[in-house]
Protein backbone atom coordinates (compact mmCIF):
# COMPACT_ATOMS: atom_id res chain seq x y z
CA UNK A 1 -33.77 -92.70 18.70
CA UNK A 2 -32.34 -89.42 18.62
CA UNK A 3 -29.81 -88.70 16.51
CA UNK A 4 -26.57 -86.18 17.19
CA UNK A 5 -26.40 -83.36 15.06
CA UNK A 6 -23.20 -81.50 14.65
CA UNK A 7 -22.79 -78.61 12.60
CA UNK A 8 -19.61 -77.34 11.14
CA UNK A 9 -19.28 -73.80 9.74
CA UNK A 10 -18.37 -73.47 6.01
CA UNK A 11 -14.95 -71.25 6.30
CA UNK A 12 -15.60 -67.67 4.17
CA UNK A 13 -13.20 -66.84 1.74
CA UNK A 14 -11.88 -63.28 2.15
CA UNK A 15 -12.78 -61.06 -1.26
CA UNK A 16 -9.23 -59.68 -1.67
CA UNK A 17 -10.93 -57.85 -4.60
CA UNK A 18 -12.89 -55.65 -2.77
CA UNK A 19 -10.97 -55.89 0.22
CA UNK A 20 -7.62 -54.33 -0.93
CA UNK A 21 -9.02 -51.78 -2.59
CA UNK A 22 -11.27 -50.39 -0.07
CA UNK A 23 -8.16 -50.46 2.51
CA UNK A 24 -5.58 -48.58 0.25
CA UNK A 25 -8.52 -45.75 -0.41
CA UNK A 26 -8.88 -45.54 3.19
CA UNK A 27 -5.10 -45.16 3.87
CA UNK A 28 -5.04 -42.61 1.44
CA UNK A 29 -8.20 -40.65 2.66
CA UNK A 30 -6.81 -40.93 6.32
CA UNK A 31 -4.65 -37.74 6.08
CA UNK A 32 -7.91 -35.68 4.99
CA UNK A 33 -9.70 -36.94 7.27
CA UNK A 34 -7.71 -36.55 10.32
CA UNK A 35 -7.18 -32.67 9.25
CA UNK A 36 -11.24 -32.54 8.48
CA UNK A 37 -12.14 -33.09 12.46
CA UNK A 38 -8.68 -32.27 13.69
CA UNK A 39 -9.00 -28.42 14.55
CA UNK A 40 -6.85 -25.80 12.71
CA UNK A 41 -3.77 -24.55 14.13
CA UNK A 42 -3.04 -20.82 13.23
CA UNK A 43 0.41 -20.23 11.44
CA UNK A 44 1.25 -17.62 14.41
CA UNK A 45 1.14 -20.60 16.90
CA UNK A 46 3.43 -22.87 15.08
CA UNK A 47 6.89 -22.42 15.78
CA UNK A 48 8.40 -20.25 13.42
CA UNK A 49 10.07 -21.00 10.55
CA UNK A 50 10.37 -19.00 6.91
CA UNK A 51 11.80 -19.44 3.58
CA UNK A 52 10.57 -23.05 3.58
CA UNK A 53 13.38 -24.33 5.88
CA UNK A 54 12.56 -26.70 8.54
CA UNK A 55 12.76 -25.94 12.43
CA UNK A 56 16.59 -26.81 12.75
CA UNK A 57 17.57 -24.88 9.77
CA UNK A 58 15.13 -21.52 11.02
CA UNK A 59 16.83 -22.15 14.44
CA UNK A 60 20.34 -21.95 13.15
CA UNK A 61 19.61 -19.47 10.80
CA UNK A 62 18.40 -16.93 13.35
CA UNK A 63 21.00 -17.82 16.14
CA UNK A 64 23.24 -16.73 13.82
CA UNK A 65 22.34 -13.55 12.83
CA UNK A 66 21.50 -12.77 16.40
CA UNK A 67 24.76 -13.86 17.37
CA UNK A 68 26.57 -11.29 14.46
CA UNK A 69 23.72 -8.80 15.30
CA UNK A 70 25.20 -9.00 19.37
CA UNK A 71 28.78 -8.06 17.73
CA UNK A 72 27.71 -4.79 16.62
CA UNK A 73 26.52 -1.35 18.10
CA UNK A 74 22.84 -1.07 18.15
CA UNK A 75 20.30 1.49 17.38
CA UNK A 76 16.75 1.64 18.40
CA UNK A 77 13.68 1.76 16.33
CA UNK A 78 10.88 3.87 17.89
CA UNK A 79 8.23 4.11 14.88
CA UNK A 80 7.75 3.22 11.51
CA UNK A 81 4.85 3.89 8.83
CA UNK A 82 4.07 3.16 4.90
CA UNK A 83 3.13 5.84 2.67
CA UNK A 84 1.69 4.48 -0.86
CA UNK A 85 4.65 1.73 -1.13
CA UNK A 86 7.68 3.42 0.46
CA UNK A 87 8.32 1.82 4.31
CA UNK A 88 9.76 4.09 6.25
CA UNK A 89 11.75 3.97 9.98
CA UNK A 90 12.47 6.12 12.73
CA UNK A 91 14.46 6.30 15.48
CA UNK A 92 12.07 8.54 17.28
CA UNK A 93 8.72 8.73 17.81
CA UNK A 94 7.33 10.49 14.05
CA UNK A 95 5.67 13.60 13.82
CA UNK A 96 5.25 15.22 10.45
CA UNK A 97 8.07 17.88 9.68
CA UNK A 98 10.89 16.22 11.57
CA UNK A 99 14.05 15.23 10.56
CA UNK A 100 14.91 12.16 12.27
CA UNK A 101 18.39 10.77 13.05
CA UNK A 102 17.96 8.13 10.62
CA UNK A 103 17.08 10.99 7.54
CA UNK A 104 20.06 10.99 5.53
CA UNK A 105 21.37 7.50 6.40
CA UNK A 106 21.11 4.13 3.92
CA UNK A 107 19.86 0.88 5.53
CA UNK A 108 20.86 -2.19 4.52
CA UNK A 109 19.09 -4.88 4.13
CA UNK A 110 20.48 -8.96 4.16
CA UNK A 111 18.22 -11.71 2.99
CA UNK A 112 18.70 -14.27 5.26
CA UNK A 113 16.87 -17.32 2.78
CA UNK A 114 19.87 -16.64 0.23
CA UNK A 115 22.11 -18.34 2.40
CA UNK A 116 24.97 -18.29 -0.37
CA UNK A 117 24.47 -14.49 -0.67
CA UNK A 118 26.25 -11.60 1.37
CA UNK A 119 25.65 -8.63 -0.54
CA UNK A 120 22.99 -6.15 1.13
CA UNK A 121 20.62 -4.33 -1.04
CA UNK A 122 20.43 -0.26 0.34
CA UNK A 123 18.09 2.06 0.64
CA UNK A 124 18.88 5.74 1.41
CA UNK A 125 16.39 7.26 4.09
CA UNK A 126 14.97 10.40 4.06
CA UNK A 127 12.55 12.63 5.65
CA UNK A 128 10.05 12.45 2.36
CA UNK A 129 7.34 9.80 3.08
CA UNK A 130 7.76 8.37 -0.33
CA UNK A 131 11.69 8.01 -0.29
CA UNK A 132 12.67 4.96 1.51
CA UNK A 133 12.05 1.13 1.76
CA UNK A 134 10.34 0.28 -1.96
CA UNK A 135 8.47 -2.60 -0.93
CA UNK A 136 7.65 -3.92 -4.86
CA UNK A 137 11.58 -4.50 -5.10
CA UNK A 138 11.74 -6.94 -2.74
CA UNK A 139 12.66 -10.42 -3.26
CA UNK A 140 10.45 -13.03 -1.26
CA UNK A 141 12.55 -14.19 1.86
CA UNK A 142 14.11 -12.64 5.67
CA UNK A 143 15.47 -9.72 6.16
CA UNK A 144 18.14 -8.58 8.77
CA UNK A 145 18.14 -4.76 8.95
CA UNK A 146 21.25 -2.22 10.07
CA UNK A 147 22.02 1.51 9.30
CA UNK A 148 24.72 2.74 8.52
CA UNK A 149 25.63 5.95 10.98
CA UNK A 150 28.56 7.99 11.87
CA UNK A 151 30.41 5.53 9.36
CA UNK A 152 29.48 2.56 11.78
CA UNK A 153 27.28 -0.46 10.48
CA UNK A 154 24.42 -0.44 13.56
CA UNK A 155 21.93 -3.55 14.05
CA UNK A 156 18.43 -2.16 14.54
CA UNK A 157 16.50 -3.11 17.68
CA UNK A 158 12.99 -2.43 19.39
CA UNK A 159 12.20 -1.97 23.08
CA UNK A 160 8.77 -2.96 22.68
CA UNK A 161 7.83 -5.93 19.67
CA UNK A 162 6.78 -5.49 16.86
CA UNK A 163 4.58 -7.66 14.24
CA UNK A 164 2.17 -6.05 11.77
CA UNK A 165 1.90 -6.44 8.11
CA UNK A 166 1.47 -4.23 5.14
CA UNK A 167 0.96 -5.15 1.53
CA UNK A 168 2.06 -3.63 -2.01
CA UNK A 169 -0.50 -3.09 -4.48
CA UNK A 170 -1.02 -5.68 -7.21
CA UNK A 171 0.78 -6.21 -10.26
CA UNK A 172 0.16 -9.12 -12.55
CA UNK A 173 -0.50 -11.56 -10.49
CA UNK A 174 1.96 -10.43 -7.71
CA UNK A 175 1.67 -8.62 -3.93
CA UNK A 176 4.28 -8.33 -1.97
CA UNK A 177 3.32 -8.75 1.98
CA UNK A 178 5.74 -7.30 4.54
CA UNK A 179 5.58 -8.19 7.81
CA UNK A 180 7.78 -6.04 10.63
CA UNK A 181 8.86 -8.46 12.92
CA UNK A 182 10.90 -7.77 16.20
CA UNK A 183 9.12 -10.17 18.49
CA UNK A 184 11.59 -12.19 20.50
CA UNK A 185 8.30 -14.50 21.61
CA UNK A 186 7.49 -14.98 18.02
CA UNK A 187 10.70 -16.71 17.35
CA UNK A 188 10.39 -18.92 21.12
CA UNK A 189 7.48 -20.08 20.41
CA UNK A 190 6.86 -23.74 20.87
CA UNK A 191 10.71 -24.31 20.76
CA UNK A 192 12.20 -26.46 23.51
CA UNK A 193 14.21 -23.82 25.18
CA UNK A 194 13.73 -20.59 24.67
CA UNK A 195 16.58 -19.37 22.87
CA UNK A 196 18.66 -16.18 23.96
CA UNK A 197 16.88 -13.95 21.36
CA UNK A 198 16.51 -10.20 21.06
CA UNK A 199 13.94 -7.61 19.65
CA UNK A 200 16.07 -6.83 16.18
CA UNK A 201 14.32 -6.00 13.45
CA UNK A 202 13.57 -7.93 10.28
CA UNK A 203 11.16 -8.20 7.26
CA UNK A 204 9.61 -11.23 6.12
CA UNK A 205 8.69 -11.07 2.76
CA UNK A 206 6.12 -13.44 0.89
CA UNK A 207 4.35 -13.15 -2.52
CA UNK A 208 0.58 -13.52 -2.61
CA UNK A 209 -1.31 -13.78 -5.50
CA UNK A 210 -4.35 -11.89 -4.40
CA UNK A 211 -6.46 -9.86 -1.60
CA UNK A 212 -9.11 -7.72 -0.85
CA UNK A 213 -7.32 -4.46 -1.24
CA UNK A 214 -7.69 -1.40 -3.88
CA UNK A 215 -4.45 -0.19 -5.36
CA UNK A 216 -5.78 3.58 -6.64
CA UNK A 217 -8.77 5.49 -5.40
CA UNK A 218 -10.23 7.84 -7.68
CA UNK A 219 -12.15 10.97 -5.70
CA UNK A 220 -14.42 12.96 -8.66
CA UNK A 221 -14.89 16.23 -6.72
CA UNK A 222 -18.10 17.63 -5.27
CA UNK A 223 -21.11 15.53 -5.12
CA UNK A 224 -21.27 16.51 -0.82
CA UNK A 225 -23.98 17.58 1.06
CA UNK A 226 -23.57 21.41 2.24
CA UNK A 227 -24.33 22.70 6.33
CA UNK A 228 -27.38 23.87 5.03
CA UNK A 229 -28.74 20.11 3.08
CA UNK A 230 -28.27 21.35 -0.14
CA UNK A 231 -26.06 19.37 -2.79
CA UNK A 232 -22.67 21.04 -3.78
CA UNK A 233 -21.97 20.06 -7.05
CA UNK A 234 -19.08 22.35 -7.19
CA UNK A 235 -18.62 24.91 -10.67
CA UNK A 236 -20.79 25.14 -13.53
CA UNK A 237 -20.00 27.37 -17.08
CA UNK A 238 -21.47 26.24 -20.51
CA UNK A 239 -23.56 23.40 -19.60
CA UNK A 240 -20.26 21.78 -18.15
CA UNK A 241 -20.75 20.98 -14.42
CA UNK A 242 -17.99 19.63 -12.31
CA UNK A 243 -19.64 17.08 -10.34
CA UNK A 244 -20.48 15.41 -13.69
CA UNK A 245 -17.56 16.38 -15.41
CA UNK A 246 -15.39 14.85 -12.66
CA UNK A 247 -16.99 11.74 -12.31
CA UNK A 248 -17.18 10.98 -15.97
CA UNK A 249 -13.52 11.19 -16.23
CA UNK A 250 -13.15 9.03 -12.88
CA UNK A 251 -15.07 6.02 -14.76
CA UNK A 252 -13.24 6.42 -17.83
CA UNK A 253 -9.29 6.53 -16.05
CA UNK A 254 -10.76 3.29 -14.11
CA UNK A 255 -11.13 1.73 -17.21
CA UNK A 256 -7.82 2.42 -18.79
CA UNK A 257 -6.31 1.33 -15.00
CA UNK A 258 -8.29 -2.04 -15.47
CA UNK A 259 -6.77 -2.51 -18.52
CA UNK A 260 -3.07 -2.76 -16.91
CA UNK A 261 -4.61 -5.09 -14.16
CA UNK A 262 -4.81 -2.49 -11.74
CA UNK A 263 -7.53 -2.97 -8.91
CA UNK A 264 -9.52 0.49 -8.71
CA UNK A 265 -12.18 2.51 -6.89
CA UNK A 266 -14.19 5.44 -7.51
CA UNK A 267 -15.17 7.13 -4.33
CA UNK A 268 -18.39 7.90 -5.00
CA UNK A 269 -21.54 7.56 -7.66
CA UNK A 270 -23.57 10.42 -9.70
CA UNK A 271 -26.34 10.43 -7.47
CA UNK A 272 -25.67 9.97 -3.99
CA UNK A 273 -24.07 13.36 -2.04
CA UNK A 274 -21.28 11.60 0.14
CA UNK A 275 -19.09 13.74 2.24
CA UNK A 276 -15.13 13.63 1.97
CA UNK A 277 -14.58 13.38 5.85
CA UNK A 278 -17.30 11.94 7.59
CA UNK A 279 -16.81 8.44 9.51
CA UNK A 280 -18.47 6.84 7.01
CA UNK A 281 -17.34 9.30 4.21
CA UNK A 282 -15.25 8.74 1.07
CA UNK A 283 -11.66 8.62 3.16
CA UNK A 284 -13.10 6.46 5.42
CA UNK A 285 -13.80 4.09 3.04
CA UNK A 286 -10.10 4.48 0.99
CA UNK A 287 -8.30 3.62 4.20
CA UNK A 288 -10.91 0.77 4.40
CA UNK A 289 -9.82 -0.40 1.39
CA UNK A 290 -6.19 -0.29 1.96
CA UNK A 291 -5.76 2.29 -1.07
CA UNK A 292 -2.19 3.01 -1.83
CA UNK A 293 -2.61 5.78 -3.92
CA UNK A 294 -5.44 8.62 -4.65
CA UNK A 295 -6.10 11.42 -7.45
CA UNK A 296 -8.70 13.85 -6.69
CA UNK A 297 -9.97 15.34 -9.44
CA UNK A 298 -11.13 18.90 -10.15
CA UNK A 299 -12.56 21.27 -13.14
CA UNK A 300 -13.55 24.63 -11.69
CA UNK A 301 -14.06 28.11 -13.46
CA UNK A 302 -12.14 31.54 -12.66
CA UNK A 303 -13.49 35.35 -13.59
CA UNK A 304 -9.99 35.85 -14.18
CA UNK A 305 -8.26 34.67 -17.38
CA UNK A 306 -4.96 34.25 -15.94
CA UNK A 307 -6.43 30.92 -14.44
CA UNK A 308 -6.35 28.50 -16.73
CA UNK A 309 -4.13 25.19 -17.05
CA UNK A 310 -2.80 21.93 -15.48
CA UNK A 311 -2.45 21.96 -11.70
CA UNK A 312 -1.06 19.08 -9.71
CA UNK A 313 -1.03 19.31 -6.05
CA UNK A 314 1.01 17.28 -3.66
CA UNK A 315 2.27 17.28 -0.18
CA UNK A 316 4.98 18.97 1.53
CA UNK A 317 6.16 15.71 3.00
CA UNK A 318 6.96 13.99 -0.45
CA UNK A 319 8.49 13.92 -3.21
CA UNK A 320 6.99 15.50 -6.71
CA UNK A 321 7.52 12.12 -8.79
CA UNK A 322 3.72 11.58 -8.57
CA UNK A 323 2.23 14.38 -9.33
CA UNK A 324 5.52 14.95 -12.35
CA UNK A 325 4.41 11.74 -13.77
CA UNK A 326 0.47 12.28 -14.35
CA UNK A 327 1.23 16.21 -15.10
CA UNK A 328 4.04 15.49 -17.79
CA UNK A 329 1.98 12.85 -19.64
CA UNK A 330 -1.28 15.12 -19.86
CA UNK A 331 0.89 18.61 -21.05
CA UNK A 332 2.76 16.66 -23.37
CA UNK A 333 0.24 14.59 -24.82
CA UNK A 334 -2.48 16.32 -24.91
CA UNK A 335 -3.84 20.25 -25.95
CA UNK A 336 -4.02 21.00 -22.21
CA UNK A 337 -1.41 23.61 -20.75
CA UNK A 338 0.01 23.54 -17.75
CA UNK A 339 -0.29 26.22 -15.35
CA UNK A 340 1.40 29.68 -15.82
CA UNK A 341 2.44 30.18 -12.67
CA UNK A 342 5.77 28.58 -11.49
CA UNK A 343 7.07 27.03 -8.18
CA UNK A 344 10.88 26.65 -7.78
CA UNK A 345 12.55 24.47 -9.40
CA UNK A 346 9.12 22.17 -9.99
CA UNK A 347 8.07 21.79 -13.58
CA UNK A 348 5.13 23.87 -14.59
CA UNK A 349 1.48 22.47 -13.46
CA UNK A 350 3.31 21.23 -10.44
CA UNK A 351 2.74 22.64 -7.31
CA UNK A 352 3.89 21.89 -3.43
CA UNK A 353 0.40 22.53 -0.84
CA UNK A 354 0.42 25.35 0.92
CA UNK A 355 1.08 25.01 4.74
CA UNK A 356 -0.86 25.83 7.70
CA UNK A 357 0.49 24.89 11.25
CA UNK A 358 3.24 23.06 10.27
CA UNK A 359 1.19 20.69 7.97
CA UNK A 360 -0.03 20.89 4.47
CA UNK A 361 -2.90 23.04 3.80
CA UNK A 362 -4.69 20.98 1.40
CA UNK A 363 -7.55 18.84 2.92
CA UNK A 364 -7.57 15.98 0.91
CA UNK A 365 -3.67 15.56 0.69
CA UNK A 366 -3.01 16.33 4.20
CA UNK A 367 -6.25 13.98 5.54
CA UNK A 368 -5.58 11.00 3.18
CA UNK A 369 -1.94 10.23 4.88
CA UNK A 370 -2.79 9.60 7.95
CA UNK A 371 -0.39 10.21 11.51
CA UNK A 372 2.63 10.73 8.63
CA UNK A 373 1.11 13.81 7.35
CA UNK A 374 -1.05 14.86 10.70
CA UNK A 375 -4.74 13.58 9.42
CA UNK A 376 -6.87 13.82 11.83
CA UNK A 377 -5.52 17.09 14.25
CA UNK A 378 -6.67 20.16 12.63
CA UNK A 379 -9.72 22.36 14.08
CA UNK A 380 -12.72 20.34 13.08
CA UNK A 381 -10.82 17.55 11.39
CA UNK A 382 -9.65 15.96 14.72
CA UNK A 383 -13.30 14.99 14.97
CA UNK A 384 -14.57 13.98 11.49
CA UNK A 385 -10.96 12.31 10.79
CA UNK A 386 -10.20 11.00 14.10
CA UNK A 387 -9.83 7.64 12.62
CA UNK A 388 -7.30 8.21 10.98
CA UNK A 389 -4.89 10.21 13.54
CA UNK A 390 -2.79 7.19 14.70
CA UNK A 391 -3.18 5.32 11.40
CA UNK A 392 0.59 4.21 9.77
CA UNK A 393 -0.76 3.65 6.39
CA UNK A 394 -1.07 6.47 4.55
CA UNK A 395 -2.71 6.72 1.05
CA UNK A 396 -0.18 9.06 -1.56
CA UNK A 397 -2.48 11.33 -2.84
CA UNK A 398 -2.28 14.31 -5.26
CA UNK A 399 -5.30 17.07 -6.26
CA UNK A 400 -5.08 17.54 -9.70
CA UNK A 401 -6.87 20.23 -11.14
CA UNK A 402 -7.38 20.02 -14.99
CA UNK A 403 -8.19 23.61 -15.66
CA UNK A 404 -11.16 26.11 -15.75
CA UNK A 405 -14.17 25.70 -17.86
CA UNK A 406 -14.16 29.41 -17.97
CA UNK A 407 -11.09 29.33 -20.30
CA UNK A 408 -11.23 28.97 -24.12
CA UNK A 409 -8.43 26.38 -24.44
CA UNK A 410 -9.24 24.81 -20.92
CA UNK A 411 -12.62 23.94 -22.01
CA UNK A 412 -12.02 23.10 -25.45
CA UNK A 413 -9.65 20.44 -25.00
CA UNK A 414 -11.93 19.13 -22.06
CA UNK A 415 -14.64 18.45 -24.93
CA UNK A 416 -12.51 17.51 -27.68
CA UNK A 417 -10.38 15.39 -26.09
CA UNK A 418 -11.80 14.29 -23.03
CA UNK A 419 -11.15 10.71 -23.66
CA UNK A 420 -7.27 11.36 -24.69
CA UNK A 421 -7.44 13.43 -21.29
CA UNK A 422 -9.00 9.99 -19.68
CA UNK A 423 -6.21 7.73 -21.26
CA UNK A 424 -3.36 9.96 -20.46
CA UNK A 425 -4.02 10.61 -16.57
CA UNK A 426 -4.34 6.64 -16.51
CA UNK A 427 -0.77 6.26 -17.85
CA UNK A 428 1.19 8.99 -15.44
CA UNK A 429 -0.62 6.97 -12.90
CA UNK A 430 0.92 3.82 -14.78
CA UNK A 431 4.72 5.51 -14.68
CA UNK A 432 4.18 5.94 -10.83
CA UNK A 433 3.24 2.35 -10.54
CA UNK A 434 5.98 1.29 -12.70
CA UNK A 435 3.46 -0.20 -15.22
CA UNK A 436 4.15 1.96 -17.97
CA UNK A 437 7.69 3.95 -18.97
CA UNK A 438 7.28 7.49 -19.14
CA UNK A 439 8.28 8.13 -22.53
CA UNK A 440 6.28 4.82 -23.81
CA UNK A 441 3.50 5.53 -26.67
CA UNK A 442 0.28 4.39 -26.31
CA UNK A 443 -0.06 2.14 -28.37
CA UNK A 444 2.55 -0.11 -26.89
């Protein structure tokens, strides 16, 4: 006789030990995993907001000021460029030598993130690249832009948009990135409806801690490759030769710089000829590099003895602070003289270009600044520097010559105190920076 099984399951108990745990990690892992496999969205196609407010507060933020901006007269920006640090506006297409309607007028600029705030912070315009917009003195947030012209306050406006960025160079562990914006899409983007926005003009400014960019470029003179193959290495008296000369003092300023924090390159080695202007020549690779400021050194001999002393070079199209700066610390801090010519009312040592068709006549100067000081146009150069022709960044550079190795005192104080020489064109490239006060001693 058969008999009738029947089996009954045991009932598992549930391991709340193991179970509760596992569950909460996965809840919190769920976030990093959804943003692992979800793809990334770029910034630009998120609607836009700034200063950390949320989509409603951006909204009302920039109806606002569009609404004020729609009270006012307008005035339209046609061009625009950065030279070193200084951001610079026009209302006209710019071409070097021009005074533009907005030379001579302040701009005022209204951070739109202080919300509590109403004061403007002005900046004068002129037709010198580096008198303007200081970028460094920024405070992180957005900026509404007018001029003021013919005693009228006038919001600033583009016919065609605008977004591009520039950067400042680094100090401690601060850059400042700009970013031009007139973009009436920018600001519609994603939003329900687009909103009745116009192309004004404003700067968003943000604080990164780092990049890839080189605040100075160093340029140690000769070193190129002549029409013929042979090696310039440039003037040679006493066993001093400038190509060696020159390029020893380049790696010993970049040392002082590095001290300070400041991010440096030297333009070429010891041994390897590299042309200034090729396309893949030392300028090339300063505008690669984002440079925002150059010195190009030089140490050259004379048959005549009235040659002798400091010479700093800079453009017609700027101001003399930067050349002032490294000339005054190395003529009054060292046994070098300046020159004894004179130029106006410059100080001694300091010396304006010469000009030739309207733009300077130095090579280096007038190719290192790009469209603002006409790189790239001049016989030959609008072939080896066409790369830089329509470029809006351009690098302030001066020439500085430190005398002739032909000249007692020149080349005496080059020996003796070559490393003093070192130390002191580092700090009058500090002053310009604003690293260092001009009157400071060095061993502060």
């Amino acid at each position: 006789m058969k008999r009738g099984l029947t089996y009954i399951p045991k009932k598992r108990k549930v391991n709340y030990k193991i179970v509760v745990p596992f569950v909460l990690v996965l809840l919190l892992a769920l976030p990093y995993l959804i943003s692992k496999f979800e793809p990334a969205v770029d910034p630009k196609d998120q609607t836009y907001t700034f200063c950390g407010f949320s989509t409603r507060e951006s909204d009302e933020i920039l109806e606002k000021s569009q609404k004020e901006a729609s009270k006012l007269e307008t005035v339209e920006v046609r061009d625009y460029g950065i030279y070193g640090e200084t951001l610079n506006i026009y209302h006209e297409k710019y071409a070097p030598g021009n005074i533009d309607l907005f030379s001579g007028n302040t701009i005022f600029l209204k951070n739109l993130c202080q919300t509590s705030i109403e004061e403007k912070q002005p900046f004068l315009l002129s037709n010198k690249l580096d008198v303007g917009i200081d970028i460094m003195t920024l405070a992180d947030g957005l900026y509404e832009l007018e001029v003021l012209s013919d005693f009228k306050f006038k919001r600033l406006e583009t016919e065609s948009p605008i977004d591009d960025t520039f950067y400042s160079a680094k100090r401690g562990d601060v850059i400042k990135e700009i970013r031009i914006l007139s973009d009436k899409d920018v600001f519609n983007k994603n939003r329900i409806e687009d909103k009745a926005f116009k192309n004004y003009l404003y700067f968003e400014v943000t604080t990164t801690e780092d990049n890839d960019d080189i605040d100075v470029v160093i340029n140690p003179a000769r070193m190129t490759t002549n029409d013929n193959g042979t090696i310039d290495y440039g003037h040679y008296y006493n066993d001093l030769e400038e190509a060696t000369e020159t390029y020893n003092m380049a790696v010993k300023i970049k040392k002082e710089l590095e001290k300070h924090g400041v991010r440096v390159a030297i333009l070429r080695d010891n041994e390897t000829p590299s042309n200034n202007y090729s396309s893949n020549g030392r300028l090339k690779k300063a505008y690669d590099m984002n440079a925002k400021y150059m010195i190009n050194l030089r140490f050259e001999s004379s048959g005549s003895q009235m040659d002798h002393g400091v010479v700093a070079l800079y453009s017609n199209f700027v101001s003399n602070r930067f050349a002032a700066n490294v000339t005054k610390k190395l003529v009054d801090e060292t046994s070098l003289t300046p020159s004894p010519y004179s130029e106006g009312s410059n100080a001694t040592g300091v010396f304006e270009t010469g000009m030739v068709q309207g733009l300077d006549l130095n090579d280096i100067i007038r190719e290192s600044g790009g469209s603002l000081t006409g790189a790239g146009t001049l016989n030959e150069f609008s072939e080896l520097t066409s790369f830089a022709k329509d470029y809006n960044r351009g690098i302030n550079t001066i020439d500085l010559l430190y005398g002739y190795m032909t000249h007692p005192n020149d080349s005496k104080t080059w020996i003796e105190e070559n490393d003093l020489i070192a130390e002191k064109t580092a700090q009058g490239i500090l002053v310009q920076l604003g690293l260092f006060k001009s009157g400071e001693d060095s061993d502060n």
